[in-house]
C-alpha atoms as a PDB file:
ATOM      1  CA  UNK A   1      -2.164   3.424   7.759  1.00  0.00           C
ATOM      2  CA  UNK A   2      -5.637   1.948   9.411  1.00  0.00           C
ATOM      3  CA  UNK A   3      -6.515  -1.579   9.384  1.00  0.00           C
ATOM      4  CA  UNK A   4     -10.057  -0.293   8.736  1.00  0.00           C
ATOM      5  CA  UNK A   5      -9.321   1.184   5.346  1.00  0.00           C
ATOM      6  CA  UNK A   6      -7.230  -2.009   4.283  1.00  0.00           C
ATOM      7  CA  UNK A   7      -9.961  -4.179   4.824  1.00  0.00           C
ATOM      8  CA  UNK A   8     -12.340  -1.870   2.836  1.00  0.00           C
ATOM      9  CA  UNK A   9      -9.587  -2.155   0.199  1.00  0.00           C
ATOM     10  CA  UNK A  10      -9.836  -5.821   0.438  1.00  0.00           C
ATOM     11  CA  UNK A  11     -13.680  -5.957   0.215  1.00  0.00           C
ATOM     12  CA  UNK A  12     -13.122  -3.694  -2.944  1.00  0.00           C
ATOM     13  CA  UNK A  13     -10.832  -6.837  -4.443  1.00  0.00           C
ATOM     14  CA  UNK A  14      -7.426  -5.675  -3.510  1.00  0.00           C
ATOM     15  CA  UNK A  15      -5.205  -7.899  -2.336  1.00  0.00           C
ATOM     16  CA  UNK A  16      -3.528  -7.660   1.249  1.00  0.00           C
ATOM     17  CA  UNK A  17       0.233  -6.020  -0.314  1.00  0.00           C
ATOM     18  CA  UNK A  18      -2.000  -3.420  -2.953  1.00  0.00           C
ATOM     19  CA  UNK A  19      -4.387  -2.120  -0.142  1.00  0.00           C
ATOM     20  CA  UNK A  20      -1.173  -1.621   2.127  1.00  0.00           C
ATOM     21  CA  UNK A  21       0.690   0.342  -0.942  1.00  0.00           C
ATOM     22  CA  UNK A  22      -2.394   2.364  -2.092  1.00  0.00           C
ATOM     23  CA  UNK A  23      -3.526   3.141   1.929  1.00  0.00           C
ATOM     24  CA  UNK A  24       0.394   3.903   2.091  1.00  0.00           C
ATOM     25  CA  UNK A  25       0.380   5.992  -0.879  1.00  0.00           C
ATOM     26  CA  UNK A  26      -2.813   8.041  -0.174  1.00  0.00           C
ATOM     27  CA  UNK A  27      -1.519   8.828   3.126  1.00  0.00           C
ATOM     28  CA  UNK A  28       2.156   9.927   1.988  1.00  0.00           C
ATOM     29  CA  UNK A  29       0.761  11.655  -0.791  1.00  0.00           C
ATOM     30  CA  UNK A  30       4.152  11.498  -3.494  1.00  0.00           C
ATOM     31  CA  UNK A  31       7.182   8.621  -2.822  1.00  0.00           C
ATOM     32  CA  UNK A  32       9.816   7.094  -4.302  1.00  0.00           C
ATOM     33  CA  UNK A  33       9.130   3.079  -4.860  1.00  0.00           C
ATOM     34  CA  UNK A  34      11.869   2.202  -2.209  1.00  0.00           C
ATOM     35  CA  UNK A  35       9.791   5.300   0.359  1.00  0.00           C
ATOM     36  CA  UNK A  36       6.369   3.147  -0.501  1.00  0.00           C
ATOM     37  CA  UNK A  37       7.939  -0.357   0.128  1.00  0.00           C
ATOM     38  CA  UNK A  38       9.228   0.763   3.498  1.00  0.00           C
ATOM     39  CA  UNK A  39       5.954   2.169   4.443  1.00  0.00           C
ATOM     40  CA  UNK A  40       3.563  -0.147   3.550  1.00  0.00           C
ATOM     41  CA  UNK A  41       5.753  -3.151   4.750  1.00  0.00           C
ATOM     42  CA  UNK A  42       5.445  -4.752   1.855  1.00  0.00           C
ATOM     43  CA  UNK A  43       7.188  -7.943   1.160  1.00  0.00           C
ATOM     44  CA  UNK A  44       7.961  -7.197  -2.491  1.00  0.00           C
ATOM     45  CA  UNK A  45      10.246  -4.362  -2.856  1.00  0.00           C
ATOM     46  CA  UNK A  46       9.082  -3.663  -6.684  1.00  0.00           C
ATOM     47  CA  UNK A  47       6.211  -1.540  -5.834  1.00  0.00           C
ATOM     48  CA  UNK A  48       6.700   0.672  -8.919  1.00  0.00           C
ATOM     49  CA  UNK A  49       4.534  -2.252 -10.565  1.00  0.00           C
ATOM     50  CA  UNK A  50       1.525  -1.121  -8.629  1.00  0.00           C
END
């Protein structure tokens, strides 16, 4: 995951946690929500709502 394509997520109106989960998810392709959380780093476990 690049910093530079989070921040262009941002700029698009994601917040910090989305643009970390979709940069996560475009990178890893498929994953399980649990796969996507520990990825990204998220701080909410419940990507699925994403």
């Amino acid at each position: 995951m690049t910093l530079k394509l989070i921040n262009n997520l941002q700029k698009l109106g994601f917040t910090e946690n989305e643009a970390k989960i979709y940069a996560s998810l475009v990178c890893i392709k498929m994953a399980t929500a649990r796969e996507i959380y520990e990825i990204s780093r998220s701080p909410d476990p419940r990507c699925t709502k994403f």
